[in-house]
PDB file of N, CA and C in Angstrom:
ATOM      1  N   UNK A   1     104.023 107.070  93.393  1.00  0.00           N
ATOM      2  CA  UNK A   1     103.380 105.920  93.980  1.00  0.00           C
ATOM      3  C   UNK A   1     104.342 104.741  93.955  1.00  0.00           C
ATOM      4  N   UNK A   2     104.471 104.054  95.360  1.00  0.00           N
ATOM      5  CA  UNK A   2     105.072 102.450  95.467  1.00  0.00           C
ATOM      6  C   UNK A   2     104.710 101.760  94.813  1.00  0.00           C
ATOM      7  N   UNK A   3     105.195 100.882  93.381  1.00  0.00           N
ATOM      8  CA  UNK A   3     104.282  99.882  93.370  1.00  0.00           C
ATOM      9  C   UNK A   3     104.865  98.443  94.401  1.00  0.00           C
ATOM     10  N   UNK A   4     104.225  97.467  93.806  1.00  0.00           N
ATOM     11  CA  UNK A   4     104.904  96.220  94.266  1.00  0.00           C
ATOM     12  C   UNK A   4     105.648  95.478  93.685  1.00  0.00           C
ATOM     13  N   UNK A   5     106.595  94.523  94.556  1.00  0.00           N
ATOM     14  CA  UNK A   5     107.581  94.242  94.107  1.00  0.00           C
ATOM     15  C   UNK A   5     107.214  92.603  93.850  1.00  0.00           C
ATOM     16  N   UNK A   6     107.440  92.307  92.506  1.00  0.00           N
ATOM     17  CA  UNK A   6     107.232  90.730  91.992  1.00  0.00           C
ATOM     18  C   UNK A   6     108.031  89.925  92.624  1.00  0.00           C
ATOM     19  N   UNK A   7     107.421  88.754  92.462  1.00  0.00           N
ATOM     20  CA  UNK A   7     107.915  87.511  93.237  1.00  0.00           C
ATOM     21  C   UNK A   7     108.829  86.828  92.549  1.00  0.00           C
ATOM     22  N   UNK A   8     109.019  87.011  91.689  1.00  0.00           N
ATOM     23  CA  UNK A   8     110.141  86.330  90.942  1.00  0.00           C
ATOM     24  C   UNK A   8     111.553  87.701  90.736  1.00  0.00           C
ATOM     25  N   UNK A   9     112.853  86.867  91.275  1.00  0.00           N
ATOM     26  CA  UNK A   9     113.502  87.772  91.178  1.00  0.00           C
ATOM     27  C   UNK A   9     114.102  88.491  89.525  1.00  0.00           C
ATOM     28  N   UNK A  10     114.918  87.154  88.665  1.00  0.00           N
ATOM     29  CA  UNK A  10     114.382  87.642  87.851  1.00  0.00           C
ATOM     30  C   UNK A  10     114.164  88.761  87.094  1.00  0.00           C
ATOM     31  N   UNK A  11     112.619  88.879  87.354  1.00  0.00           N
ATOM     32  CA  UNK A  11     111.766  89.815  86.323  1.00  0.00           C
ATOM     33  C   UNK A  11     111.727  90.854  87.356  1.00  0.00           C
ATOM     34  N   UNK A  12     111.705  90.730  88.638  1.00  0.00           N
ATOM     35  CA  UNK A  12     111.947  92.071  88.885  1.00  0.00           C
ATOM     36  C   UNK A  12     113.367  92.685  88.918  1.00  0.00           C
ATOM     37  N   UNK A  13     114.215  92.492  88.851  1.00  0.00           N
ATOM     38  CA  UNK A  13     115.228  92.845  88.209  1.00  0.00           C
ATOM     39  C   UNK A  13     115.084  93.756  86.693  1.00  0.00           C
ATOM     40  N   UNK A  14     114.705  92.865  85.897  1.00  0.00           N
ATOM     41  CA  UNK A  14     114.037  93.558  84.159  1.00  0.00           C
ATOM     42  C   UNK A  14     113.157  94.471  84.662  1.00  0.00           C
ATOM     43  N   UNK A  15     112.027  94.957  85.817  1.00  0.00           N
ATOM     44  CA  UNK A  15     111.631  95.643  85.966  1.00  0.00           C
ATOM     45  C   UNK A  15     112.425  96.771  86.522  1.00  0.00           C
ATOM     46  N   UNK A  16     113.114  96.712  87.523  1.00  0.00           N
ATOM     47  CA  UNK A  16     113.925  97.823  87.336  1.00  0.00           C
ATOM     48  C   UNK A  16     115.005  98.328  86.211  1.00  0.00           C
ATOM     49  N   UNK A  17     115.483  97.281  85.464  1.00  0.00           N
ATOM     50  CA  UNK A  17     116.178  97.533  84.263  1.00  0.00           C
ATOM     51  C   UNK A  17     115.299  98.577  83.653  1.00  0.00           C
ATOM     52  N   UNK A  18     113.648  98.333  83.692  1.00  0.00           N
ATOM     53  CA  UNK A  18     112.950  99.211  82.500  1.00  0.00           C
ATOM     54  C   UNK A  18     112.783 100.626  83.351  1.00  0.00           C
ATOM     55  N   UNK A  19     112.460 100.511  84.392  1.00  0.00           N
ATOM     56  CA  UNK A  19     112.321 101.726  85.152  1.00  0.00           C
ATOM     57  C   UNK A  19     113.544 102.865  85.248  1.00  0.00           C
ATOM     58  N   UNK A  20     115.060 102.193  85.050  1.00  0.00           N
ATOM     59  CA  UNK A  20     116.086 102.801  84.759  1.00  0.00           C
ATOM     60  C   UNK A  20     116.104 103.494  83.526  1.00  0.00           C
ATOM     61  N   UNK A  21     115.572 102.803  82.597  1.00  0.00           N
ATOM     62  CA  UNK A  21     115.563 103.996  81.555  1.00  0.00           C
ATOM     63  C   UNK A  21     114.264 104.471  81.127  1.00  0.00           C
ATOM     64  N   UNK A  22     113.681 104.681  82.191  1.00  0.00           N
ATOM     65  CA  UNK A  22     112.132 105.810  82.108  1.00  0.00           C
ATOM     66  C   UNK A  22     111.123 105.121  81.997  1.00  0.00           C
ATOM     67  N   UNK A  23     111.049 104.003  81.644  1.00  0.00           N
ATOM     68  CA  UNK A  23     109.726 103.332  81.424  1.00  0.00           C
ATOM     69  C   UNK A  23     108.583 103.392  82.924  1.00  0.00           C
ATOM     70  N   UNK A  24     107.928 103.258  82.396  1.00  0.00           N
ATOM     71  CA  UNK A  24     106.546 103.217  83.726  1.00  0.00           C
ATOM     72  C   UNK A  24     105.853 101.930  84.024  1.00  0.00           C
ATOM     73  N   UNK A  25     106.387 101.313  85.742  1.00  0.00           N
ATOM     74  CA  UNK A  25     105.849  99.982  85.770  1.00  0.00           C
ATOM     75  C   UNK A  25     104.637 100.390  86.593  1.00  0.00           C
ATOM     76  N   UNK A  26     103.544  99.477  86.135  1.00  0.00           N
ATOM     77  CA  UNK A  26     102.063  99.691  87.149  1.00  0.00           C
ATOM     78  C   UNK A  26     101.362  98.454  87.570  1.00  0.00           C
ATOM     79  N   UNK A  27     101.550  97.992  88.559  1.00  0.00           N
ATOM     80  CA  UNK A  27     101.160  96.782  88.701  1.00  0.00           C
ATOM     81  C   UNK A  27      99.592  96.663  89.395  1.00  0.00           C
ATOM     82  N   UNK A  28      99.131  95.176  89.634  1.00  0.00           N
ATOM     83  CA  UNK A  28      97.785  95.107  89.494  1.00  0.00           C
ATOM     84  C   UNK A  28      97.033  94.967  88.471  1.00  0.00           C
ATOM     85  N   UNK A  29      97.452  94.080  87.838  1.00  0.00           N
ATOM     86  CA  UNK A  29      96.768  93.024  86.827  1.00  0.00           C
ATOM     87  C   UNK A  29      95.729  92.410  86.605  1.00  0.00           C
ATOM     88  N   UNK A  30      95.668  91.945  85.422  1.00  0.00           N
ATOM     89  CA  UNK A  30      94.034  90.878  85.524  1.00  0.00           C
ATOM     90  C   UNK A  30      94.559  89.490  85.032  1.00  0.00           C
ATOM     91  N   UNK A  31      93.759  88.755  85.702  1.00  0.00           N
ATOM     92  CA  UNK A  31      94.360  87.427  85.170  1.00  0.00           C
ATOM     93  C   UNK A  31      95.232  86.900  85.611  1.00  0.00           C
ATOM     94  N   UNK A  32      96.279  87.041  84.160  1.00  0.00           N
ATOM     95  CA  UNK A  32      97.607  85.679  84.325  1.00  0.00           C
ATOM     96  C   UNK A  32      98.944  87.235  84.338  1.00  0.00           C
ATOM     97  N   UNK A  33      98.140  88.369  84.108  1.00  0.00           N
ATOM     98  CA  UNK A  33      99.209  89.428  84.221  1.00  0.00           C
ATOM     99  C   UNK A  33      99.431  89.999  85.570  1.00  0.00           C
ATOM    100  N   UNK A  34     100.740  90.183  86.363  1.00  0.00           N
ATOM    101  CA  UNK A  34     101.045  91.009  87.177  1.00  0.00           C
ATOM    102  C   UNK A  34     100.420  92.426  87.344  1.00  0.00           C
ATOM    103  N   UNK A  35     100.952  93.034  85.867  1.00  0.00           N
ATOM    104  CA  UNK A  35     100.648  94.621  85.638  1.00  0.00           C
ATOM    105  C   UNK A  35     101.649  94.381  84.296  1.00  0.00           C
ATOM    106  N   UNK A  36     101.879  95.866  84.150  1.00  0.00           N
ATOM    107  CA  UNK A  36     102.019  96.135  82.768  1.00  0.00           C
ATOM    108  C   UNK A  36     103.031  96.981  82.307  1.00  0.00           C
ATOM    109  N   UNK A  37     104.422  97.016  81.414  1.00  0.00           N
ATOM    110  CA  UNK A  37     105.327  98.270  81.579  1.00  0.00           C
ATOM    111  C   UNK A  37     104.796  99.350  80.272  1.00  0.00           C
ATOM    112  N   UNK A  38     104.762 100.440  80.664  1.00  0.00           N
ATOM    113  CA  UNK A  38     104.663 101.609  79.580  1.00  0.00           C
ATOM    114  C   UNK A  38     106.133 102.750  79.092  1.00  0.00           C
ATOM    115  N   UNK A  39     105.707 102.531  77.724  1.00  0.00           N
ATOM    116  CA  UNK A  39     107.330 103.596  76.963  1.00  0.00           C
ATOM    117  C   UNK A  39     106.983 104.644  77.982  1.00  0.00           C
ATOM    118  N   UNK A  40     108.193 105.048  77.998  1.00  0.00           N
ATOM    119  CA  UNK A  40     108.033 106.815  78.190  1.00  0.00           C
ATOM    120  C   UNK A  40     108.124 108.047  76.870  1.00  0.00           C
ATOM    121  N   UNK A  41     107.935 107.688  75.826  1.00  0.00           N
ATOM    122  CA  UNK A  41     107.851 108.197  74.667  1.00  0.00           C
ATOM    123  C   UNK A  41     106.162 107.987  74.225  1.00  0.00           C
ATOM    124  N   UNK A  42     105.855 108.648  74.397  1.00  0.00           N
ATOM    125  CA  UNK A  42     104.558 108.786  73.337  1.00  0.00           C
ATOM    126  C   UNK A  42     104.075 109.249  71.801  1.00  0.00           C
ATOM    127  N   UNK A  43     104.999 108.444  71.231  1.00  0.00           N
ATOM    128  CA  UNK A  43     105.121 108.970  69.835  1.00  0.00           C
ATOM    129  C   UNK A  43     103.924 108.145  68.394  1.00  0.00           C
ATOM    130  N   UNK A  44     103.668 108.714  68.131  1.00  0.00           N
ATOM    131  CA  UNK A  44     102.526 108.101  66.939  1.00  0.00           C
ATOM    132  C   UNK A  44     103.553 106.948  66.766  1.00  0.00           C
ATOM    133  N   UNK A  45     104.796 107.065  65.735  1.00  0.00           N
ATOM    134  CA  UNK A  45     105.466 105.906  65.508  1.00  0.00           C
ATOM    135  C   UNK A  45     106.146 104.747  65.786  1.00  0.00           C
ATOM    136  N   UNK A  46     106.333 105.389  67.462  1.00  0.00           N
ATOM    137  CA  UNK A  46     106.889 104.022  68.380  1.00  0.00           C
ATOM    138  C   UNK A  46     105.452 103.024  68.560  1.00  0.00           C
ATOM    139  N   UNK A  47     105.665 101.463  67.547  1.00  0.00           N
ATOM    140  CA  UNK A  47     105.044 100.115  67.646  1.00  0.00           C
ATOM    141  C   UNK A  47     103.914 100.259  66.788  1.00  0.00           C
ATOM    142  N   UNK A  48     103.854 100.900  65.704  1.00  0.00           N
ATOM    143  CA  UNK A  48     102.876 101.509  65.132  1.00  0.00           C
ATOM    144  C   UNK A  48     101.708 101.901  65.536  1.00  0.00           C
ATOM    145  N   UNK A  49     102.009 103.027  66.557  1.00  0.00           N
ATOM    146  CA  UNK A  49     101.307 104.133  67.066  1.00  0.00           C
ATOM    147  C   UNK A  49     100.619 103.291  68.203  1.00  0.00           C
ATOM    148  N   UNK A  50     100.495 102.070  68.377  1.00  0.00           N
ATOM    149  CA  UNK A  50     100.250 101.520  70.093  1.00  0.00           C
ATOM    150  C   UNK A  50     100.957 101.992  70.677  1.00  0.00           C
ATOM    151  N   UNK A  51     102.049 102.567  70.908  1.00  0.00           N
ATOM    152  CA  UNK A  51     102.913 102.347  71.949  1.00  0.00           C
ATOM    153  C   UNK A  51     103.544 101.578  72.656  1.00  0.00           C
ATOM    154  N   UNK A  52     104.523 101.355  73.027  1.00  0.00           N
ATOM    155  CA  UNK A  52     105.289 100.337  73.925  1.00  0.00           C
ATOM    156  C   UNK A  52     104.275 100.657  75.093  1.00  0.00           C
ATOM    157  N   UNK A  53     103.531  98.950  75.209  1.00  0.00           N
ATOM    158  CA  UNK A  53     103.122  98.890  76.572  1.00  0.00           C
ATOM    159  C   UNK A  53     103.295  97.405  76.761  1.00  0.00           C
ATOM    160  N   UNK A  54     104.186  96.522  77.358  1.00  0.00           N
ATOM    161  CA  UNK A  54     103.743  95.164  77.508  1.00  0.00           C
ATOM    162  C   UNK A  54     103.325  94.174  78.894  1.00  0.00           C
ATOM    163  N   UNK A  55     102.724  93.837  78.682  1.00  0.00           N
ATOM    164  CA  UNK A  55     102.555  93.019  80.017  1.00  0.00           C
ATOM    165  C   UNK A  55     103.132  92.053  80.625  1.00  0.00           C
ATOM    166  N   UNK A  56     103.174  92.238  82.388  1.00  0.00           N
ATOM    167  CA  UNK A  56     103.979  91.165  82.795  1.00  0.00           C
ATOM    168  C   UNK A  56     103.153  90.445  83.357  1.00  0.00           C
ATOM    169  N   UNK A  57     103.914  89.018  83.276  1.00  0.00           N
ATOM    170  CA  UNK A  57     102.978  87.950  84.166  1.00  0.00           C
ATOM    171  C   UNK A  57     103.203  87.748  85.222  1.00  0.00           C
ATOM    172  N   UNK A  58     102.348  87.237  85.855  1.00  0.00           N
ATOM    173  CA  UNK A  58     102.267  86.669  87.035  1.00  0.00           C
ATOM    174  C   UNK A  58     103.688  85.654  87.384  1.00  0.00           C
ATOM    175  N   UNK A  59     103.066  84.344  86.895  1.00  0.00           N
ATOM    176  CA  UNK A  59     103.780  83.089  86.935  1.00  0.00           C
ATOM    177  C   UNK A  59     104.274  82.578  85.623  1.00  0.00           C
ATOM    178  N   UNK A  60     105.051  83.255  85.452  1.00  0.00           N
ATOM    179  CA  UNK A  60     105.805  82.736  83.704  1.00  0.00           C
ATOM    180  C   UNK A  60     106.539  81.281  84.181  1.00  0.00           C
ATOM    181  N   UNK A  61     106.117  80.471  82.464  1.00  0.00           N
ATOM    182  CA  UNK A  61     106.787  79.439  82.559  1.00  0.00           C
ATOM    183  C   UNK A  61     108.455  79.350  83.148  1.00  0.00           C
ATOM    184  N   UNK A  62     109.067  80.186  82.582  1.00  0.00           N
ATOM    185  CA  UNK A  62     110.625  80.350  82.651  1.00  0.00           C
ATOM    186  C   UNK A  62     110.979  81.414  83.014  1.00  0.00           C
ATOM    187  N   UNK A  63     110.782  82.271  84.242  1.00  0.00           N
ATOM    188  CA  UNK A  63     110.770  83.446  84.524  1.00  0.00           C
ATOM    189  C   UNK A  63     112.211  84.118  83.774  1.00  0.00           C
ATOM    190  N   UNK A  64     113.250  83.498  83.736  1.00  0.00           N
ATOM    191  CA  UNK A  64     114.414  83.793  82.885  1.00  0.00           C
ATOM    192  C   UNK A  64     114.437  84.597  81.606  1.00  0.00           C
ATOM    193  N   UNK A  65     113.672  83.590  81.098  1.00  0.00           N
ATOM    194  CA  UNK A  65     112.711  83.730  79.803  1.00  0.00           C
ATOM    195  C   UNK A  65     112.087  85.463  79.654  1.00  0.00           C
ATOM    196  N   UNK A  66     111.189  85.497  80.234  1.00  0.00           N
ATOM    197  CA  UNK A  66     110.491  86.187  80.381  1.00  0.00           C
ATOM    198  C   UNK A  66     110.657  87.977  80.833  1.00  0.00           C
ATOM    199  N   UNK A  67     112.025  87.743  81.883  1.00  0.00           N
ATOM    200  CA  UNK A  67     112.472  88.751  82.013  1.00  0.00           C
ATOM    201  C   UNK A  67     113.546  89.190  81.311  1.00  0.00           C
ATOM    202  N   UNK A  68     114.191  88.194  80.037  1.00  0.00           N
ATOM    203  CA  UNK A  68     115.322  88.738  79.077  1.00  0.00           C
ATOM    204  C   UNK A  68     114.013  89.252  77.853  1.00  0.00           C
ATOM    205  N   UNK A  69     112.861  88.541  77.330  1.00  0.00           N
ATOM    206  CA  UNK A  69     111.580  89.522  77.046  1.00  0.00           C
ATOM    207  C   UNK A  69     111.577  90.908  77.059  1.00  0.00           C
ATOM    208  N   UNK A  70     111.202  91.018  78.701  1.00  0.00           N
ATOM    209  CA  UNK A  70     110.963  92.397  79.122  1.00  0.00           C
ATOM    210  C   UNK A  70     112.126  93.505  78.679  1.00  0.00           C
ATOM    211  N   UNK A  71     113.022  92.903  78.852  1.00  0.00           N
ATOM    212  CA  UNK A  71     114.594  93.849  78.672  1.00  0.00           C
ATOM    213  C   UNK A  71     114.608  94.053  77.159  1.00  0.00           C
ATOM    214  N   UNK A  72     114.264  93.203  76.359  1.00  0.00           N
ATOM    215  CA  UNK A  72     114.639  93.218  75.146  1.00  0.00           C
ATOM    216  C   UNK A  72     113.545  94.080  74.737  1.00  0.00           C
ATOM    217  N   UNK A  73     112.380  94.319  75.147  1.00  0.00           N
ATOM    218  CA  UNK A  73     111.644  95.282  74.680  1.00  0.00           C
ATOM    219  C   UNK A  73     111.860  96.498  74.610  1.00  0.00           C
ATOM    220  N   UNK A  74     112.168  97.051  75.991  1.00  0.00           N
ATOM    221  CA  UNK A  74     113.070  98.306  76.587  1.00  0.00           C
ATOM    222  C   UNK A  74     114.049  98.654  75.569  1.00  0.00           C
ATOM    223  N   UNK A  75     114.709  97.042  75.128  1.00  0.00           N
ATOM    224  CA  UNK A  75     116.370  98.318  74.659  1.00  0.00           C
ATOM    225  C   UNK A  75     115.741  98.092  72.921  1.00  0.00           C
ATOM    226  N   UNK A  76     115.009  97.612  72.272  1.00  0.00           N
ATOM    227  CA  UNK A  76     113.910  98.109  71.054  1.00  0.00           C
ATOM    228  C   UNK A  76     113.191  98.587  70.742  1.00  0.00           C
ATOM    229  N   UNK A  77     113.262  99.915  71.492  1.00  0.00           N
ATOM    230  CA  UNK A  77     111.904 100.432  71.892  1.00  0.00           C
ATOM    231  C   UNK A  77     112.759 101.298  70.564  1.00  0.00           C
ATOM    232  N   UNK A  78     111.373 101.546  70.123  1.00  0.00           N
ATOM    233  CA  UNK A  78     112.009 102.515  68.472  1.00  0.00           C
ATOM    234  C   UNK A  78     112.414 104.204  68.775  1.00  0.00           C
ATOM    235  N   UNK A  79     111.569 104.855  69.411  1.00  0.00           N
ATOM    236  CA  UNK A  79     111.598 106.011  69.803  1.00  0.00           C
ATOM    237  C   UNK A  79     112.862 105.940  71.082  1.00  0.00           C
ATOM    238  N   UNK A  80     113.210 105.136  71.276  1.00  0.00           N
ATOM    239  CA  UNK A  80     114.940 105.248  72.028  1.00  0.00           C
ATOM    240  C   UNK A  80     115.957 105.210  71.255  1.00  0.00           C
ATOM    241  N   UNK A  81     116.086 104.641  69.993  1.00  0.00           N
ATOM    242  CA  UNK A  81     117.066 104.391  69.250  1.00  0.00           C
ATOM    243  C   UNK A  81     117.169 105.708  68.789  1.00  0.00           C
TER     244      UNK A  81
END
């Protein structure tokens, strides 16, 4: 499935950063969120057993901000190390 492509360049950039290394973007949000990225590891111990899932926003204060966030989640993701 296509998703869509965010309005801020940016974070969509970090979104393909995460999609490069397997992560799963799904957009269509509620709220103040875009959609949402998911690990591709499903491990009890990656984030104590939540899983890497975080959400993106819509209209971030500092989209800059926001998409060095997203990246930094990706490359801490525990079950990648």
């Amino acid at each position: 499935m296509v998703r869509g492509r965010h309005a801020k360049k940016e974070i969509e950039i970090a979104l393909a950063y995460a999609e490069k290394h397997g992560w799963r973007v799904q957009d269509g949000g509620k709220g103040h969120a875009w959609g949402k990225i998911y690990c591709p590891y499903k491990d009890a111990e990656c984030r104590c057993g939540e899983f890497c899932i975080s959400s993106v926003w819509s209209t971030p204060k500092n989209p800059g901000n926001h998409a060095r966030h997203l990246r930094r989640i990706v490359d801490n993701c525990t079950a990648r190390r």
